[in-house]
N, C-alpha and C. Protein backbone atom coordinates (compact mmCIF):
# COMPACT_ATOMS: atom_id res chain seq x y z
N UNK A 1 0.81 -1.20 0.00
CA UNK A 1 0.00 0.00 0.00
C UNK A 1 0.86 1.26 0.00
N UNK A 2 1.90 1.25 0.80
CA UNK A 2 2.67 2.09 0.90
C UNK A 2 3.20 2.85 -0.67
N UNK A 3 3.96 1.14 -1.63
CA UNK A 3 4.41 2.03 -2.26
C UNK A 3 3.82 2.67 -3.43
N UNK A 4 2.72 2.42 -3.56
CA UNK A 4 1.09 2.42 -4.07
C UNK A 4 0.99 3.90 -4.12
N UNK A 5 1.48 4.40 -2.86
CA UNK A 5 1.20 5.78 -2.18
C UNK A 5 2.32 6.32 -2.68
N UNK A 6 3.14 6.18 -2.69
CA UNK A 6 4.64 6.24 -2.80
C UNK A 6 4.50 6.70 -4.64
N UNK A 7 3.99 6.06 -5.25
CA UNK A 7 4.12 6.02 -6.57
C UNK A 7 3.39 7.16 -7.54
N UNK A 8 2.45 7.10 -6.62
CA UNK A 8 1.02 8.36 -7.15
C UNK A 8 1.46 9.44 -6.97
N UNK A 9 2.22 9.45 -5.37
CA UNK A 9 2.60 10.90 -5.31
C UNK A 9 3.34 11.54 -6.22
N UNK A 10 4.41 10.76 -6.45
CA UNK A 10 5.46 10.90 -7.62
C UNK A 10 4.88 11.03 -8.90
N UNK A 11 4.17 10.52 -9.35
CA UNK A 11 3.33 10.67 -10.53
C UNK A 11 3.01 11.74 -10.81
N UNK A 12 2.33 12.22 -9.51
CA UNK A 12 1.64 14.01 -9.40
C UNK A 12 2.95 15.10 -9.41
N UNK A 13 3.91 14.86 -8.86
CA UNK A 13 5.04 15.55 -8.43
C UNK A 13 5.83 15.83 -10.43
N UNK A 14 6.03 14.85 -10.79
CA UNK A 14 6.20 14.99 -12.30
C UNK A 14 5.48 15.19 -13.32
N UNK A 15 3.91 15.02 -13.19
CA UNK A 15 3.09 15.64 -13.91
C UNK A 15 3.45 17.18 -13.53
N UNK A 16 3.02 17.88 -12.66
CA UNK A 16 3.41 19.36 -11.99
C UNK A 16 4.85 19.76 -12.89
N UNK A 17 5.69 19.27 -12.62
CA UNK A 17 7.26 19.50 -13.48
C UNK A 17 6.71 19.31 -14.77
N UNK A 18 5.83 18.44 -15.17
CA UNK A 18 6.21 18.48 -16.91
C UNK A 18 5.19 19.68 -17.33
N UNK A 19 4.21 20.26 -16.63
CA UNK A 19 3.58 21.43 -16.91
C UNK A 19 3.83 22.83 -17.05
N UNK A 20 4.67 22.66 -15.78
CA UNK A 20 5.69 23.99 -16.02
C UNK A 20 6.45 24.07 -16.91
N UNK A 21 7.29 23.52 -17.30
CA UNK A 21 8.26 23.29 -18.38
C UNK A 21 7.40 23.24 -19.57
N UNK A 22 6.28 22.67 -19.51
CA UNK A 22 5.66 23.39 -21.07
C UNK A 22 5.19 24.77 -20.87
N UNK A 23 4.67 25.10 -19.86
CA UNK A 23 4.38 27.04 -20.11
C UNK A 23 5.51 27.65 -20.00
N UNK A 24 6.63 26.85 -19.60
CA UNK A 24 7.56 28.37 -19.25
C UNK A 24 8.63 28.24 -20.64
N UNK A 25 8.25 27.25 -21.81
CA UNK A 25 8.78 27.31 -22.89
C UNK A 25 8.11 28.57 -23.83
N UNK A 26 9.44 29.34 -24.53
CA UNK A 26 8.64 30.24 -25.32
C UNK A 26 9.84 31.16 -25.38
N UNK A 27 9.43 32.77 -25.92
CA UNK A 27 9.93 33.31 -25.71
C UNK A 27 9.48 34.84 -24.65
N UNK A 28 10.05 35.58 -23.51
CA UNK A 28 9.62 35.73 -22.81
C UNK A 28 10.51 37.47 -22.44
N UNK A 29 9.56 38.72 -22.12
CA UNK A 29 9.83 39.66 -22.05
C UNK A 29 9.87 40.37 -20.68
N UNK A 30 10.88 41.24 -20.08
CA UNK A 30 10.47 41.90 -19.08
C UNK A 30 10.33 43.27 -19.58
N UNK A 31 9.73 44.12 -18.38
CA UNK A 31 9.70 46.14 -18.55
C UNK A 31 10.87 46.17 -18.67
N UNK A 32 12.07 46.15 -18.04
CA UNK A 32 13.61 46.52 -18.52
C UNK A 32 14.19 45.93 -19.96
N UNK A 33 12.96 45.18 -20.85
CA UNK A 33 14.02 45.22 -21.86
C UNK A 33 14.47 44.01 -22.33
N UNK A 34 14.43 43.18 -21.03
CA UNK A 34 15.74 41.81 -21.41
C UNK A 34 14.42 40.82 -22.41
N UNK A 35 15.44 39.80 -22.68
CA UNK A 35 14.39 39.31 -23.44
C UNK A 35 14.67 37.54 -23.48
N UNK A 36 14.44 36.73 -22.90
CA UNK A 36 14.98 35.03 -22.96
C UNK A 36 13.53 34.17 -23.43
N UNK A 37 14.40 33.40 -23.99
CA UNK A 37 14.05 32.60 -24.93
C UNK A 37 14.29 31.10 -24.32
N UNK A 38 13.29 30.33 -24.08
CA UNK A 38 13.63 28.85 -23.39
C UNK A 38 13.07 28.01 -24.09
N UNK A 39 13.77 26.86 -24.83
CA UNK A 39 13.86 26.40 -26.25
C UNK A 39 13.22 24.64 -25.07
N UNK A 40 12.50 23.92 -26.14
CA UNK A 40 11.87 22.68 -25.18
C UNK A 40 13.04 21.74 -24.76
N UNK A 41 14.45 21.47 -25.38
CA UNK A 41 15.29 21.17 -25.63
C UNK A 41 16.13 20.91 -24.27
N UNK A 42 15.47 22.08 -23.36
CA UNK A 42 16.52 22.34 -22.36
C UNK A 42 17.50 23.45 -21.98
N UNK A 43 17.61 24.52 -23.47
CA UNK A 43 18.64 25.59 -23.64
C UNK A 43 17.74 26.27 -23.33
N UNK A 44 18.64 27.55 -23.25
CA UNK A 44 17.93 29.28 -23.05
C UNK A 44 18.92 30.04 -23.83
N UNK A 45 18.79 31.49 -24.21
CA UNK A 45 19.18 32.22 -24.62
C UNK A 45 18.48 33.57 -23.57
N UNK A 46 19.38 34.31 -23.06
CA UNK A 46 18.90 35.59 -22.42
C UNK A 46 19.63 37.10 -23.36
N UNK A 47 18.86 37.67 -23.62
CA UNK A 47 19.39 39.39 -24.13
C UNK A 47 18.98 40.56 -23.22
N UNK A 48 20.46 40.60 -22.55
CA UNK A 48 19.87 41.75 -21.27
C UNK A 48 20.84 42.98 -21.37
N UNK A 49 20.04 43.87 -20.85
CA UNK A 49 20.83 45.46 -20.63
C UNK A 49 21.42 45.71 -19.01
N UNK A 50 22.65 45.57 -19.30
CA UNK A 50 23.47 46.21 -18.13
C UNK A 50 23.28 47.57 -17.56
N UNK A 51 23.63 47.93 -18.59
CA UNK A 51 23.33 49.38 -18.66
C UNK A 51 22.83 50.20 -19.78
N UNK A 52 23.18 51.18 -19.89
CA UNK A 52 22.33 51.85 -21.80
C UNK A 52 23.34 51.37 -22.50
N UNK A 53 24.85 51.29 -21.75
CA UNK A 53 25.61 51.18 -23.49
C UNK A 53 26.07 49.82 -22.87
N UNK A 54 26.24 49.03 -22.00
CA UNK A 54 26.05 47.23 -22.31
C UNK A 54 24.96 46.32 -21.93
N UNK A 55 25.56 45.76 -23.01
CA UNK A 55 24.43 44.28 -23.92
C UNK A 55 24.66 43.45 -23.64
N UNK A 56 24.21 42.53 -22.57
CA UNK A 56 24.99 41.13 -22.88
C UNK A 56 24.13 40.04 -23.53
N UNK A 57 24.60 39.06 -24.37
CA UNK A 57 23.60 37.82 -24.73
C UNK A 57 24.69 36.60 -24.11
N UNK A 58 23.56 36.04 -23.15
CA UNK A 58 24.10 34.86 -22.80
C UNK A 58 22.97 33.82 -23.28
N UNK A 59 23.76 32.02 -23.23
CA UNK A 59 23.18 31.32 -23.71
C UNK A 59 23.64 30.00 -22.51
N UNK A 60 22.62 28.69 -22.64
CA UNK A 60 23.02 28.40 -21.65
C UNK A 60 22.05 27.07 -20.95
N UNK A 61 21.82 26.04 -20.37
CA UNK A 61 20.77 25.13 -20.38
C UNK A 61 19.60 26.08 -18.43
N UNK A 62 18.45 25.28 -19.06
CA UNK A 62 17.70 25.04 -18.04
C UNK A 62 16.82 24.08 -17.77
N UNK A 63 16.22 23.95 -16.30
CA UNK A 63 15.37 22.51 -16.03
C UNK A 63 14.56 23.21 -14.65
N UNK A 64 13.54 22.71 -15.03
CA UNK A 64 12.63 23.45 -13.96
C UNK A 64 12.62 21.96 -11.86
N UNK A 65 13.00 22.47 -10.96
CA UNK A 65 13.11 21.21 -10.29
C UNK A 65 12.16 21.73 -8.79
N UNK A 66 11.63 21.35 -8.20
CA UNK A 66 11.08 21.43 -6.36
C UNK A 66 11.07 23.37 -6.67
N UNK A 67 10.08 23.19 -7.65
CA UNK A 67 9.26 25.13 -7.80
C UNK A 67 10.70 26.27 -7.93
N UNK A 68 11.80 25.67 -8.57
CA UNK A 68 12.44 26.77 -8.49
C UNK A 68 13.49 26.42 -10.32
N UNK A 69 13.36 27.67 -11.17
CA UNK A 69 13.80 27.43 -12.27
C UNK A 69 15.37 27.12 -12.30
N UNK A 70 16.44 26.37 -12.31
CA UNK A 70 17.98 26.69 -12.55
C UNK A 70 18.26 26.66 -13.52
N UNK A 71 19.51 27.15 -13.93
CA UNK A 71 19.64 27.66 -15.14
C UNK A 71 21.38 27.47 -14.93
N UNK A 72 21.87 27.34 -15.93
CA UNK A 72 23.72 27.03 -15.96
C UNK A 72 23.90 27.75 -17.23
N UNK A 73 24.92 28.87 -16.97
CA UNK A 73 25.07 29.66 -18.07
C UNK A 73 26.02 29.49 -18.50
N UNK A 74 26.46 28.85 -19.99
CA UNK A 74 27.25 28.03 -20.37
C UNK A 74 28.55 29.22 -21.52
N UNK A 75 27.66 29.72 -22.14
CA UNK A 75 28.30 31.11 -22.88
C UNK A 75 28.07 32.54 -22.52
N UNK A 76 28.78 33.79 -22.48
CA UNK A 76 28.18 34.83 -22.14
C UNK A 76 29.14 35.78 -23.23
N UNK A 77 28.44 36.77 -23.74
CA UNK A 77 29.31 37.95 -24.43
C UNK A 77 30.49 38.63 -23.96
N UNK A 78 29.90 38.49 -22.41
CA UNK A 78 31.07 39.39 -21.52
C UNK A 78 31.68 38.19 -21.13
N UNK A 79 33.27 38.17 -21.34
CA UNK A 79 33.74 36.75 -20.75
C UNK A 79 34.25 37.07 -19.18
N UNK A 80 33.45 38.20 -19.16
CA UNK A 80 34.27 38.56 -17.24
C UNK A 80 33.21 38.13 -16.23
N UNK A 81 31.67 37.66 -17.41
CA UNK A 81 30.27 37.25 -16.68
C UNK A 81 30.58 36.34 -15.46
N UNK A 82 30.59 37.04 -13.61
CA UNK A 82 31.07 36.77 -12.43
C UNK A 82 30.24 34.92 -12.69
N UNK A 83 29.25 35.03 -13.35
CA UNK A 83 28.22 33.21 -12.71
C UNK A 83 28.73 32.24 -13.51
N UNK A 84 29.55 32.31 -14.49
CA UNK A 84 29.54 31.88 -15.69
C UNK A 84 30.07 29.88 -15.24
N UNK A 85 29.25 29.07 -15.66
CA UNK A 85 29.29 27.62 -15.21
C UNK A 85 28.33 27.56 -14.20
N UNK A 86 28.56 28.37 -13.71
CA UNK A 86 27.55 28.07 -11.86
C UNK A 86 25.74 28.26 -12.73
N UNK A 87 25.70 26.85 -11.31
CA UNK A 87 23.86 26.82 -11.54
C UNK A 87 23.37 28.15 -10.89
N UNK A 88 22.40 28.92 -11.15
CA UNK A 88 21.76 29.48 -10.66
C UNK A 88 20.02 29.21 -10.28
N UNK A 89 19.96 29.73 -9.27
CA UNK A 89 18.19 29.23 -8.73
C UNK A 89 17.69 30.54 -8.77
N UNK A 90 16.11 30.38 -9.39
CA UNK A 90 15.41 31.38 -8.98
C UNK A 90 14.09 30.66 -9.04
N UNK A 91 13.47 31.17 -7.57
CA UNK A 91 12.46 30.48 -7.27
C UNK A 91 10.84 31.04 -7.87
N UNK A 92 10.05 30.29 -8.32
CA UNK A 92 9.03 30.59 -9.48
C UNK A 92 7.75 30.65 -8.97
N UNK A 93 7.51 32.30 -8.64
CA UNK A 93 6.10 32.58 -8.14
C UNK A 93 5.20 31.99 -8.76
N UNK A 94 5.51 32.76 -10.27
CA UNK A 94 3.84 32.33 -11.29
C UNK A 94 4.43 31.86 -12.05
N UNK A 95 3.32 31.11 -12.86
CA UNK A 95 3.88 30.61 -14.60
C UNK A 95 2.63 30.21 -15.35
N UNK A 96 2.07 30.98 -15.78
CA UNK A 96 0.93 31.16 -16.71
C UNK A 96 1.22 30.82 -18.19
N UNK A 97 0.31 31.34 -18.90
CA UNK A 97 0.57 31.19 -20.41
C UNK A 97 0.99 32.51 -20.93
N UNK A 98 0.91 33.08 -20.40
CA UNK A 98 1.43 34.61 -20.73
C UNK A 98 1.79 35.28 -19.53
N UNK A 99 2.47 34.75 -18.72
CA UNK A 99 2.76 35.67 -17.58
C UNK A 99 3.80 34.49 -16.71
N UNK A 100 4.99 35.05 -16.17
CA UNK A 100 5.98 34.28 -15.94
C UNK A 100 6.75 35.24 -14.31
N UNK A 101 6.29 34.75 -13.36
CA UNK A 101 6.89 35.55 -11.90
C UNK A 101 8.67 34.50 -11.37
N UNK A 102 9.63 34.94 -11.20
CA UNK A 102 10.30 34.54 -10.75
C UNK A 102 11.05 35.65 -9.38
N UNK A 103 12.05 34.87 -8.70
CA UNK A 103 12.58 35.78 -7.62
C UNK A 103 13.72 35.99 -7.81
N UNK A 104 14.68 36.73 -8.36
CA UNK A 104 16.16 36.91 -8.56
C UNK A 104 16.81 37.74 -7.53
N UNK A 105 17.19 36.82 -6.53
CA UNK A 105 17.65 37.72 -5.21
C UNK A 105 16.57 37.72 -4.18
N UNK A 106 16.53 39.48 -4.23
CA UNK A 106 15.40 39.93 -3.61
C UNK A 106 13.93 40.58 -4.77
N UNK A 107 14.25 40.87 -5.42
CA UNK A 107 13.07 41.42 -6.52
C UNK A 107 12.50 40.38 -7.46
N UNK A 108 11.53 40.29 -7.41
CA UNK A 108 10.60 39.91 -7.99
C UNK A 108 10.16 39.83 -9.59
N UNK A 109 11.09 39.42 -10.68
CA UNK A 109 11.11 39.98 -12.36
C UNK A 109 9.57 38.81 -13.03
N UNK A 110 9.27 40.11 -13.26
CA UNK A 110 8.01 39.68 -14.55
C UNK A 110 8.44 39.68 -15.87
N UNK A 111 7.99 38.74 -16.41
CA UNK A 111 7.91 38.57 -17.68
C UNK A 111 6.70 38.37 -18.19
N UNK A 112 6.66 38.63 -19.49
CA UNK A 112 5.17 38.65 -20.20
C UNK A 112 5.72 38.38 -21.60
N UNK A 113 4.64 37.60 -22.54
CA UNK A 113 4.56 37.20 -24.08
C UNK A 113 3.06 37.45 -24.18
């Protein structure tokens, strides 16, 4: 009975993961500008503004795991990019079909398509 119980839960636990990972595929906008792209594949592509006069495009895998997106940034424009290899977590308020909440740090970044 146990693993009966054991099995369903898990069932539900990876249905949930394979849902997210289909809405949060696409391509995806914030108000500042940046702009990432999460391919079904597993990759991402991000185009973000540093500042007015730098650009960076990084590229790079992701996998959605226990409600929080990581992401391993594998290439970056700037080769001085401080994360560059390291997983990063950001934990995933919303994830709609057009509306995407994550936590980077302390702030809260929306995205919208």
């Amino acid at each position: 009975m146990k693993s009966a119980l054991t099995i369903i839960i898990l069932s539900l636990l990876l249905t949930a993961c394979s849902r997210q990972n289909e809405k949060i595929v696409g391509t995806w906008s914030s108000k500042g500008g940046n702009t990432v792209v999460f391919a079904p594949d597993g990759s991402f592509s991000i185009h973000t503004k540093g500042t007015a006069t730098n650009v960076y495009f990084l590229t790079g895998v992701w996998k959605i795991e226990n409600g929080f997106l990581d992401e391993t940034i594998t290439n970056c424009s700037n080769t001085n990019w401080p994360w560059m290899g390291e997983q990063l977590q950001f934990r995933i308020i919303h994830v709609a079909n057009h509306q995407l909440e994550i936590e980077e740090a302390s702030p809260i970044v929306k995205y919208t398509r």
